[in-house]
PDB file of N, CA and C in Angstrom:
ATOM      1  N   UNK A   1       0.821  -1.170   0.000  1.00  0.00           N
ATOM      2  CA  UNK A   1       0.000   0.000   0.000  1.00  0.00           C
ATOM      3  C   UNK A   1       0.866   1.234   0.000  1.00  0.00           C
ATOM      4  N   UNK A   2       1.914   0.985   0.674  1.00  0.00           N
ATOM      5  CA  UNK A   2       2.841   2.655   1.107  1.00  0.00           C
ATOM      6  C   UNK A   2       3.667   2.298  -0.325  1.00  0.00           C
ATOM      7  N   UNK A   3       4.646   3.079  -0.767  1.00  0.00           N
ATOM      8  CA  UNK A   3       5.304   3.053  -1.695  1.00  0.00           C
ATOM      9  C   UNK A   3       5.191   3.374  -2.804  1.00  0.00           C
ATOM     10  N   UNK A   4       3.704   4.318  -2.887  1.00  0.00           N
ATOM     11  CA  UNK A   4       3.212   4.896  -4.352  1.00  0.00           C
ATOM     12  C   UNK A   4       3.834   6.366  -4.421  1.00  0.00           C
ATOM     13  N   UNK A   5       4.899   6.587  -3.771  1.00  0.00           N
ATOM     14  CA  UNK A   5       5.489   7.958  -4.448  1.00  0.00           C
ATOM     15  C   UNK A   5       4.820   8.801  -3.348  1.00  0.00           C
ATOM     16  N   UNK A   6       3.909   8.866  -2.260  1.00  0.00           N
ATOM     17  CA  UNK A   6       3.655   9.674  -1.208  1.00  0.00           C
ATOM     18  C   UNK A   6       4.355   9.411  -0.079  1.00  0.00           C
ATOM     19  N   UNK A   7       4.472  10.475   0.841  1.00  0.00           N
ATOM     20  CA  UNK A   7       5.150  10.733   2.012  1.00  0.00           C
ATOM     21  C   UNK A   7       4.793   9.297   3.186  1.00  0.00           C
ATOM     22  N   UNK A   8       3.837   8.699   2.647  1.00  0.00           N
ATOM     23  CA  UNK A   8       3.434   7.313   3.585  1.00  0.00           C
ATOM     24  C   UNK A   8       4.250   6.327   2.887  1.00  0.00           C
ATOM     25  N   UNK A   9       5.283   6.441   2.359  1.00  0.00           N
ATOM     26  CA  UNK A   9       6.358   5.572   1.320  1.00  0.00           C
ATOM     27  C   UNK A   9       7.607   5.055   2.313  1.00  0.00           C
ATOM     28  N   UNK A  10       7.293   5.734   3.266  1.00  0.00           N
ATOM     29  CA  UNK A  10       8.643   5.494   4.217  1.00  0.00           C
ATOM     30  C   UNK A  10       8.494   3.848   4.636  1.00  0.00           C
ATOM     31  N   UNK A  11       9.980   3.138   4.980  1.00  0.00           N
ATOM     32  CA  UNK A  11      10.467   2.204   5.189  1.00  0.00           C
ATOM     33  C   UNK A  11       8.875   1.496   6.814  1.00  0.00           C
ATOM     34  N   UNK A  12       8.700   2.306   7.849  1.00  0.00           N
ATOM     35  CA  UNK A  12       8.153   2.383   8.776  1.00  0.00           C
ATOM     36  C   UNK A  12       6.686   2.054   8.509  1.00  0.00           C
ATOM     37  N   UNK A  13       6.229   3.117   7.910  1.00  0.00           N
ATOM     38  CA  UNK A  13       5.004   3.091   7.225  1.00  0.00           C
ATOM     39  C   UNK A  13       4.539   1.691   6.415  1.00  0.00           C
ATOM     40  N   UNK A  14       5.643   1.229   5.288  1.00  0.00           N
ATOM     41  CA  UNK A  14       5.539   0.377   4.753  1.00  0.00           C
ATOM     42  C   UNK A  14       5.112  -0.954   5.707  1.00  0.00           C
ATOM     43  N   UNK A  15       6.017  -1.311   6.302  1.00  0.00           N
ATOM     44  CA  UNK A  15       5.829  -2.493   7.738  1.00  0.00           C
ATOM     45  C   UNK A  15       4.342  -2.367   8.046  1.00  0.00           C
ATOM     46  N   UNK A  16       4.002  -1.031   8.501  1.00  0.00           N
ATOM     47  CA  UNK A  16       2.749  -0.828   9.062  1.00  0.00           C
ATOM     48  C   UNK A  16       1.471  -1.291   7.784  1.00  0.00           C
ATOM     49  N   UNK A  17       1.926  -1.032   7.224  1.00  0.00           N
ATOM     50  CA  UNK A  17       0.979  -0.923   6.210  1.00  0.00           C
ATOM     51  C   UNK A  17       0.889  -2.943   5.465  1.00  0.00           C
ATOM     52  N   UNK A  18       2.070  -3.393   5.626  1.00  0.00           N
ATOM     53  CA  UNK A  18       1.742  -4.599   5.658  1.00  0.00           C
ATOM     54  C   UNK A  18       1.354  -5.567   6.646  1.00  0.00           C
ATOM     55  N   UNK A  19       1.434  -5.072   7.844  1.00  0.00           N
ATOM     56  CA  UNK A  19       0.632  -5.168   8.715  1.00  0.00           C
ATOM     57  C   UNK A  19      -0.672  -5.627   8.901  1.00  0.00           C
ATOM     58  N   UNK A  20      -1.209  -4.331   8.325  1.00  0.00           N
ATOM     59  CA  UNK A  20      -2.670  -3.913   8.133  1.00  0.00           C
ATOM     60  C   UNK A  20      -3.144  -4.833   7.460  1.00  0.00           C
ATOM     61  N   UNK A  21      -2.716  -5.059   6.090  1.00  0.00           N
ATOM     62  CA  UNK A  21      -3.120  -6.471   5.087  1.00  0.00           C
ATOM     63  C   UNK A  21      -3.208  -7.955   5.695  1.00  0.00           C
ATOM     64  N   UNK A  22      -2.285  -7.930   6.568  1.00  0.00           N
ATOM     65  CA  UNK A  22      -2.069  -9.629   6.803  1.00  0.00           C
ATOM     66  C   UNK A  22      -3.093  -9.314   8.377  1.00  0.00           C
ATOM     67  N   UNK A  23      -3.586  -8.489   8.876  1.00  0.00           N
ATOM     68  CA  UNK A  23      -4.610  -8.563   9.594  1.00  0.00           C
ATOM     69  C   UNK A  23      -6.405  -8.063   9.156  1.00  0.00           C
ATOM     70  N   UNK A  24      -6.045  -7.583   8.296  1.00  0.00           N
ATOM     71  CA  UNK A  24      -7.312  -6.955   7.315  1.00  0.00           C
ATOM     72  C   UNK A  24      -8.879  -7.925   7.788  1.00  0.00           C
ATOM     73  N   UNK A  25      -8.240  -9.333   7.277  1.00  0.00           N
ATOM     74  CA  UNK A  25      -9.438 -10.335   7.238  1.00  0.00           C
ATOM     75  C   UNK A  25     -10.131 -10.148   8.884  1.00  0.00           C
ATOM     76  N   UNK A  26      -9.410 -10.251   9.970  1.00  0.00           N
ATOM     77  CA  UNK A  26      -9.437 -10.785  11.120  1.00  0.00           C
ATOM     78  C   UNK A  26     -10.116  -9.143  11.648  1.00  0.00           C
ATOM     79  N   UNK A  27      -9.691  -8.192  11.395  1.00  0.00           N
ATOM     80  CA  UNK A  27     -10.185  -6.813  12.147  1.00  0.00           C
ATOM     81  C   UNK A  27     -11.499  -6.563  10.846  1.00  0.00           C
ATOM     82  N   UNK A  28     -11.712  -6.817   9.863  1.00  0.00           N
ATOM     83  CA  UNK A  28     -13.517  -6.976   9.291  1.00  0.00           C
ATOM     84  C   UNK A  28     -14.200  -8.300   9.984  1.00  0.00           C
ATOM     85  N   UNK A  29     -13.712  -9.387  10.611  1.00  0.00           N
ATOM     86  CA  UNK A  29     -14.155 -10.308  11.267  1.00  0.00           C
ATOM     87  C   UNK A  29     -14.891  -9.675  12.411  1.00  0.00           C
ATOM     88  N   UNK A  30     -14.150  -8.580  13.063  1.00  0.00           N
ATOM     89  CA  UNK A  30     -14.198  -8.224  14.421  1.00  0.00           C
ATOM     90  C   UNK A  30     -13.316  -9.145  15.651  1.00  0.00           C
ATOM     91  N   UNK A  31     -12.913  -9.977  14.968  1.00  0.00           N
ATOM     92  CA  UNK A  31     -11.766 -10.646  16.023  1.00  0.00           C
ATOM     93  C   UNK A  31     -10.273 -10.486  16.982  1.00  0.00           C
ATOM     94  N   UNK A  32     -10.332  -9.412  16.210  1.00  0.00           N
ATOM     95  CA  UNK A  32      -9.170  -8.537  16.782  1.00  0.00           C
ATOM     96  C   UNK A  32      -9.237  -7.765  18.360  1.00  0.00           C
ATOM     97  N   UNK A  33      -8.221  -7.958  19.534  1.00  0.00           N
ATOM     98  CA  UNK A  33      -8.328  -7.785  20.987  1.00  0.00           C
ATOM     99  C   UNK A  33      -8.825  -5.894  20.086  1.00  0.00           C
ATOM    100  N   UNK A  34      -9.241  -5.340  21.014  1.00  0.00           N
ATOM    101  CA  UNK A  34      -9.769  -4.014  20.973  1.00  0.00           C
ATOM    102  C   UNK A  34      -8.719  -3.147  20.624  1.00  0.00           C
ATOM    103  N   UNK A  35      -7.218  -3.127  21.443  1.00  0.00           N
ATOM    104  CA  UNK A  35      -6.502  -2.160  21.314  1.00  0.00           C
ATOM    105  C   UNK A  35      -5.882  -2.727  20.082  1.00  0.00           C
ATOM    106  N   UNK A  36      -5.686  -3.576  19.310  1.00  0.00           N
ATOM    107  CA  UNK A  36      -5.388  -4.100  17.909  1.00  0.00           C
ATOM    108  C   UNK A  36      -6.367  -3.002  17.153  1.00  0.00           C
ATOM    109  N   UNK A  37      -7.583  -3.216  17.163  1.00  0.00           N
ATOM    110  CA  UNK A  37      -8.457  -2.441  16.443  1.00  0.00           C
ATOM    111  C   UNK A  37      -8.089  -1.455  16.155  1.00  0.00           C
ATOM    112  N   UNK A  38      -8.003  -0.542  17.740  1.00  0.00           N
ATOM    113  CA  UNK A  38      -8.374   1.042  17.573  1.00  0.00           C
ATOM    114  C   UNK A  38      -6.438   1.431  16.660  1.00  0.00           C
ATOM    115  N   UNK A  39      -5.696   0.829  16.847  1.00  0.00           N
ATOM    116  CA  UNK A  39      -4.160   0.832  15.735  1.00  0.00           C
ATOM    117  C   UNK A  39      -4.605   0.581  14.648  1.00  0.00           C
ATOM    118  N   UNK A  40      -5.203  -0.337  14.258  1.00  0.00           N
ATOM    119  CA  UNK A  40      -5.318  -0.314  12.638  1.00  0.00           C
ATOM    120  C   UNK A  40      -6.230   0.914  12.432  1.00  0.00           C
ATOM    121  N   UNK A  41      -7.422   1.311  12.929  1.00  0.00           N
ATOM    122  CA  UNK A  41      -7.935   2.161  12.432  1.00  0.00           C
ATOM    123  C   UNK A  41      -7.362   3.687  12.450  1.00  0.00           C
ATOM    124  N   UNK A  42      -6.426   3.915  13.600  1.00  0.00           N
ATOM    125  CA  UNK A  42      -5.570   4.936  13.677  1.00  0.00           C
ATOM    126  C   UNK A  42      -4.604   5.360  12.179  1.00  0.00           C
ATOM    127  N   UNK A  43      -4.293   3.752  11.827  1.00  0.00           N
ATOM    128  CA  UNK A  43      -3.358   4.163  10.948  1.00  0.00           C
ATOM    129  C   UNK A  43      -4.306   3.929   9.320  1.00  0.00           C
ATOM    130  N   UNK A  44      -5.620   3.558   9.549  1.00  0.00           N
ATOM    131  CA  UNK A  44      -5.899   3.329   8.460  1.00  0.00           C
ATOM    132  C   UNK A  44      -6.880   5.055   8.213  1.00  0.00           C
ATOM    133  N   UNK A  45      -6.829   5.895   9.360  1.00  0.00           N
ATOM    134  CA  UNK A  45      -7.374   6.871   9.345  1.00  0.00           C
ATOM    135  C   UNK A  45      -6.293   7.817   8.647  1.00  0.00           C
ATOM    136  N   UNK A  46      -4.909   7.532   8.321  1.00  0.00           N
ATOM    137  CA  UNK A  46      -4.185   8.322   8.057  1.00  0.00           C
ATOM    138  C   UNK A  46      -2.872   8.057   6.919  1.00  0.00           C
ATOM    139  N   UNK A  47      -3.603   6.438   6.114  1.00  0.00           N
ATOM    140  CA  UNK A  47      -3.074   6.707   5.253  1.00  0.00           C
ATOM    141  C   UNK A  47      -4.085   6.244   4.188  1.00  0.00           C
ATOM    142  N   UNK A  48      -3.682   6.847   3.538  1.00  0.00           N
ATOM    143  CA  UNK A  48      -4.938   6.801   1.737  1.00  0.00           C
ATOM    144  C   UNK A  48      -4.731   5.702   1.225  1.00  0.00           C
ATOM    145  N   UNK A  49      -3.173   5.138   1.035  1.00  0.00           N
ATOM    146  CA  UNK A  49      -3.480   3.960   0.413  1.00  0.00           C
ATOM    147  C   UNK A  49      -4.332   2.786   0.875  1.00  0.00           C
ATOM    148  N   UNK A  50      -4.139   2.753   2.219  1.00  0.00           N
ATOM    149  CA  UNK A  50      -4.745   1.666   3.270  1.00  0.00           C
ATOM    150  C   UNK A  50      -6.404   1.902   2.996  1.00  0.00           C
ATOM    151  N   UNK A  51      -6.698   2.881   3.220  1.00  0.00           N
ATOM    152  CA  UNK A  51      -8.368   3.237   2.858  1.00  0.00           C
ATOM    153  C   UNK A  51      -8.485   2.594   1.481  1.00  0.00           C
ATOM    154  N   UNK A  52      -7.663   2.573   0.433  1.00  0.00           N
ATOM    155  CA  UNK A  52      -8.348   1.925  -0.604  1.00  0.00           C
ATOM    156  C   UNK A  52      -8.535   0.926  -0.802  1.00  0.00           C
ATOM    157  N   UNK A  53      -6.900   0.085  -0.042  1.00  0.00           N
ATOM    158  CA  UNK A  53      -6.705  -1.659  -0.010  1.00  0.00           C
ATOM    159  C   UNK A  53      -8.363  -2.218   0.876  1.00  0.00           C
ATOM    160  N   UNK A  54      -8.518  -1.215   2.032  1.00  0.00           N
ATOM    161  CA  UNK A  54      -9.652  -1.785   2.718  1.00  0.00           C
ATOM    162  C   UNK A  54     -11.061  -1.808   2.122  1.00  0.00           C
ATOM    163  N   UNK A  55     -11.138  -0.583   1.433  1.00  0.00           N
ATOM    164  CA  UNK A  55     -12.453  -0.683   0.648  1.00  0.00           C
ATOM    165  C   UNK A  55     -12.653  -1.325  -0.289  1.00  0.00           C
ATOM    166  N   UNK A  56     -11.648  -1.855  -1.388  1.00  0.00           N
ATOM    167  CA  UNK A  56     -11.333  -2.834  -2.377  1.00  0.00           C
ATOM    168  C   UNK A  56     -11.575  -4.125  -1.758  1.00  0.00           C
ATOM    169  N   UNK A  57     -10.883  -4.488  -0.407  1.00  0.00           N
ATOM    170  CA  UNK A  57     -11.301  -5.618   0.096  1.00  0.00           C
ATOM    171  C   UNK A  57     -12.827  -5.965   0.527  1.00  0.00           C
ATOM    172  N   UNK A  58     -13.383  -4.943   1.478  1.00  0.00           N
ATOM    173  CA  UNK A  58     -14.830  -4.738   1.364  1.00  0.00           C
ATOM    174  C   UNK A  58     -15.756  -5.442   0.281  1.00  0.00           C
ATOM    175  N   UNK A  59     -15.104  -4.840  -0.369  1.00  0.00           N
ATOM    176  CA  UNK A  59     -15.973  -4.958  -2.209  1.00  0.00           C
ATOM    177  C   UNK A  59     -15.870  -6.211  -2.731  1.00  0.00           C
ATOM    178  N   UNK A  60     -14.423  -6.831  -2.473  1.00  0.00           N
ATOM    179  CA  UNK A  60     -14.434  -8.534  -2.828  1.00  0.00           C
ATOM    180  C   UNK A  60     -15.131  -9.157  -1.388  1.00  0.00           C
ATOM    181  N   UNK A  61     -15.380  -8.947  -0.592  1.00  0.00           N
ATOM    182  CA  UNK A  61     -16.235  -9.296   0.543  1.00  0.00           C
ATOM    183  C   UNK A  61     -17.288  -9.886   0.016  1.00  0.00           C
ATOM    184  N   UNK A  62     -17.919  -8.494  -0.104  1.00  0.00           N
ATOM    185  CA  UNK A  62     -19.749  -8.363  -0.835  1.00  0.00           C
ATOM    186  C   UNK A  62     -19.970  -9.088  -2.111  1.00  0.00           C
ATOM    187  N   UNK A  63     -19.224  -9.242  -3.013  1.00  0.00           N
ATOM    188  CA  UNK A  63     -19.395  -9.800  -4.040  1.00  0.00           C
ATOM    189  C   UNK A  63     -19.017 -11.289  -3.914  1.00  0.00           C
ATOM    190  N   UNK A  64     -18.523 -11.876  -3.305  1.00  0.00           N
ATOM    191  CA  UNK A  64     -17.915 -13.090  -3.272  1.00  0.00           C
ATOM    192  C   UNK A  64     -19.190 -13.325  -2.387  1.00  0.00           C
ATOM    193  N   UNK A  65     -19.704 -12.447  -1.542  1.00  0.00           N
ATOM    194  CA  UNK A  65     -21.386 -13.361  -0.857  1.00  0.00           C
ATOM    195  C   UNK A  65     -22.270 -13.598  -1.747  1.00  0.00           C
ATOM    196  N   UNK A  66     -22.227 -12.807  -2.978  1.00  0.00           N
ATOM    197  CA  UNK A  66     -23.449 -12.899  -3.788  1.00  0.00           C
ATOM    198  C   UNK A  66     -22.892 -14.182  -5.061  1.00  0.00           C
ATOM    199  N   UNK A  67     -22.038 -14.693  -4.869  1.00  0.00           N
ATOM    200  CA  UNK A  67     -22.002 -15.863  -5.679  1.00  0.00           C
ATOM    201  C   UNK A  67     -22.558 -16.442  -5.570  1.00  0.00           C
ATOM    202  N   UNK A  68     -23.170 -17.290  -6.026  1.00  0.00           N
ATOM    203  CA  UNK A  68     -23.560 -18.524  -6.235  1.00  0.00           C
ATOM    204  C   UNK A  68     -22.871 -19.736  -6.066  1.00  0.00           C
ATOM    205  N   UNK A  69     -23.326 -20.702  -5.290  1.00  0.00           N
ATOM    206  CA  UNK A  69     -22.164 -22.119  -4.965  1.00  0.00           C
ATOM    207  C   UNK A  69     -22.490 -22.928  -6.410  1.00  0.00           C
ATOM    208  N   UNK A  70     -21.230 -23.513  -6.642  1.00  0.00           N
ATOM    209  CA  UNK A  70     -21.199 -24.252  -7.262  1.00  0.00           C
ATOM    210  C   UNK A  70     -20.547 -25.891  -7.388  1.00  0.00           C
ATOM    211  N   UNK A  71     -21.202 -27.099  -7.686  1.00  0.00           N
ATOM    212  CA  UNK A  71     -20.566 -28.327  -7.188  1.00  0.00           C
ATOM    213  C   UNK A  71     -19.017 -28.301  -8.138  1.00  0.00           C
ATOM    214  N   UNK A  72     -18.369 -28.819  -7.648  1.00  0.00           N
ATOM    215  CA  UNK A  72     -16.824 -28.913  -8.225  1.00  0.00           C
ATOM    216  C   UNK A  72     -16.818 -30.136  -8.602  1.00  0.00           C
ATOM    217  N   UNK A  73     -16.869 -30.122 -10.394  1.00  0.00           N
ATOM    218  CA  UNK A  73     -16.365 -31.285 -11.034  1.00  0.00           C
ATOM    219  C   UNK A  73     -15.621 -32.526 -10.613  1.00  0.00           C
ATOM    220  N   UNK A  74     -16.342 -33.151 -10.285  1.00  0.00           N
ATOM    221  CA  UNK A  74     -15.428 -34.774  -9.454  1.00  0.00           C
ATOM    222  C   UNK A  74     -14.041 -34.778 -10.197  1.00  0.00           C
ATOM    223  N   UNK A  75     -13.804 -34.947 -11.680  1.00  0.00           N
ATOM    224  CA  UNK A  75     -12.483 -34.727 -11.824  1.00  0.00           C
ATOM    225  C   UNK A  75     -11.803 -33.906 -11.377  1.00  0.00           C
ATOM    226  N   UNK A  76     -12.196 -32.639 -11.249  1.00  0.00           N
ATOM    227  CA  UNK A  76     -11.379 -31.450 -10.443  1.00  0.00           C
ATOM    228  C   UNK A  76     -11.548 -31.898  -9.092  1.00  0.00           C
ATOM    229  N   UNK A  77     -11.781 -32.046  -8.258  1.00  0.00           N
ATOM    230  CA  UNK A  77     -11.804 -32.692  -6.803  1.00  0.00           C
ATOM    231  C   UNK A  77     -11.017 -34.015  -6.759  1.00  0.00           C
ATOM    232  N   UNK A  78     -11.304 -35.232  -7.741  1.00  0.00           N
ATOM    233  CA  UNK A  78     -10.313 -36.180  -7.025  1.00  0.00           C
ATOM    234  C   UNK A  78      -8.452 -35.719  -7.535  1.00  0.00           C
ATOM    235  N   UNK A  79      -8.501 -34.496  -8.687  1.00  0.00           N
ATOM    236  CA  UNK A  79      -6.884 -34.089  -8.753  1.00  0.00           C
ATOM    237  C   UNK A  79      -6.297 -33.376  -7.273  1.00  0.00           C
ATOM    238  N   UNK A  80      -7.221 -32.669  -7.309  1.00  0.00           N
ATOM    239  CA  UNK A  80      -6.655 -31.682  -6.257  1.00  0.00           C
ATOM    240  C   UNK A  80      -6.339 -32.523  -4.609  1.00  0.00           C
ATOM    241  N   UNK A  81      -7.501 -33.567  -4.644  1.00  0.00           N
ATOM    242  CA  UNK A  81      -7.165 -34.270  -3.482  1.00  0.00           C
ATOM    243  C   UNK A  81      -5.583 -34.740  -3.711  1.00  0.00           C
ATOM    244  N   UNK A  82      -5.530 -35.888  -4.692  1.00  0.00           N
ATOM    245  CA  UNK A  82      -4.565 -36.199  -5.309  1.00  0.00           C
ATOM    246  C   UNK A  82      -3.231 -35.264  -4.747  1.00  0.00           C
ATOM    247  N   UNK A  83      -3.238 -33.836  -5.063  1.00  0.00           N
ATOM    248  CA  UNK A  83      -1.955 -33.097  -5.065  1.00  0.00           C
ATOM    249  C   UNK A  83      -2.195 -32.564  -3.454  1.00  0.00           C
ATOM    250  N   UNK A  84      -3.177 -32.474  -2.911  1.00  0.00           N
ATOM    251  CA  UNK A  84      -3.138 -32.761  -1.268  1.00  0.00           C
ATOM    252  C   UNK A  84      -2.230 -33.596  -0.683  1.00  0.00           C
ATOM    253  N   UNK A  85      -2.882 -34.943  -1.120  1.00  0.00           N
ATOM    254  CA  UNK A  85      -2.710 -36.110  -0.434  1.00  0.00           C
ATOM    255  C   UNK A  85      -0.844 -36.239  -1.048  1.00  0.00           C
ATOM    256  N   UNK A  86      -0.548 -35.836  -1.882  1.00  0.00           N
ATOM    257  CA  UNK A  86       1.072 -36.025  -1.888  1.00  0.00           C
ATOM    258  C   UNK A  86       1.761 -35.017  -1.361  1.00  0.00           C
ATOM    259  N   UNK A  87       1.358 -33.909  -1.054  1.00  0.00           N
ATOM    260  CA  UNK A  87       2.281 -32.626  -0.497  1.00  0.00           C
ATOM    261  C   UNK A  87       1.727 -32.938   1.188  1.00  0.00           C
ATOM    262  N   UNK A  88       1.074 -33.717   1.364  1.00  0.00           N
ATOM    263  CA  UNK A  88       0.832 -33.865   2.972  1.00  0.00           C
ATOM    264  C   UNK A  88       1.807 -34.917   3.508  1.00  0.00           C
ATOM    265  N   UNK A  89       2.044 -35.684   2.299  1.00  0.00           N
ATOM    266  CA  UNK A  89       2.925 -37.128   2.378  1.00  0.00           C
ATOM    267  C   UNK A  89       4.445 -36.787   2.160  1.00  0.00           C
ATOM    268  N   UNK A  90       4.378 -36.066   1.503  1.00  0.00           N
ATOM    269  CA  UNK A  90       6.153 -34.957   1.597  1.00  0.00           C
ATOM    270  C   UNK A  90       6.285 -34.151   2.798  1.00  0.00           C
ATOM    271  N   UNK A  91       5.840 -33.895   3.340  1.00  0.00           N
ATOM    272  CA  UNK A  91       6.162 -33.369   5.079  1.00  0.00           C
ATOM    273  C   UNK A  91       6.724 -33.853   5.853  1.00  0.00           C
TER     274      UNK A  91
END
């Protein structure tokens, strides 16, 4: 998010700002302890890029509810098990 050529580009900012992403899911959950919260929103109150990553995320939120389920092709399901079941067996 930081690094588009604005003053929120700094090394600091950046951290923070990836931060924000790899907790994004969990603070729209509401799962986040409180004083987690009120930091992301501090910093999402004060940088622009973060307001957009969050509202963009929002937006794949809402739209990904209004899909429609769909059954997954038994061939596509027994491959993927398939490449499960061998990367679980390589561990």
């Amino acid at each position: 998010m930081s690094g588009s050529g604005s003053d929120s580009g700094s090394g600091a900012n950046a951290l923070e700002c990836r931060q924000i992403a790899e907790l994004l899911g969990d603070y729209l959950d509401g799962t986040l302890p409180r004083p987690t919260v009120e930091l992301i929103e501090w910093h999402i109150d004060n940088c622009g890029p973060c307001v957009s990553f969050v509202n963009t995320y929002r937006g794949a939120q809402r739209a990904t509810r209004n899909l429609a389920e769909v059954p997954i092709p038994a061939e596509l399901k027994s491959r993927l098990l398939a490449v499960l079941r061998a990367r679980r067996a390589a561990e």
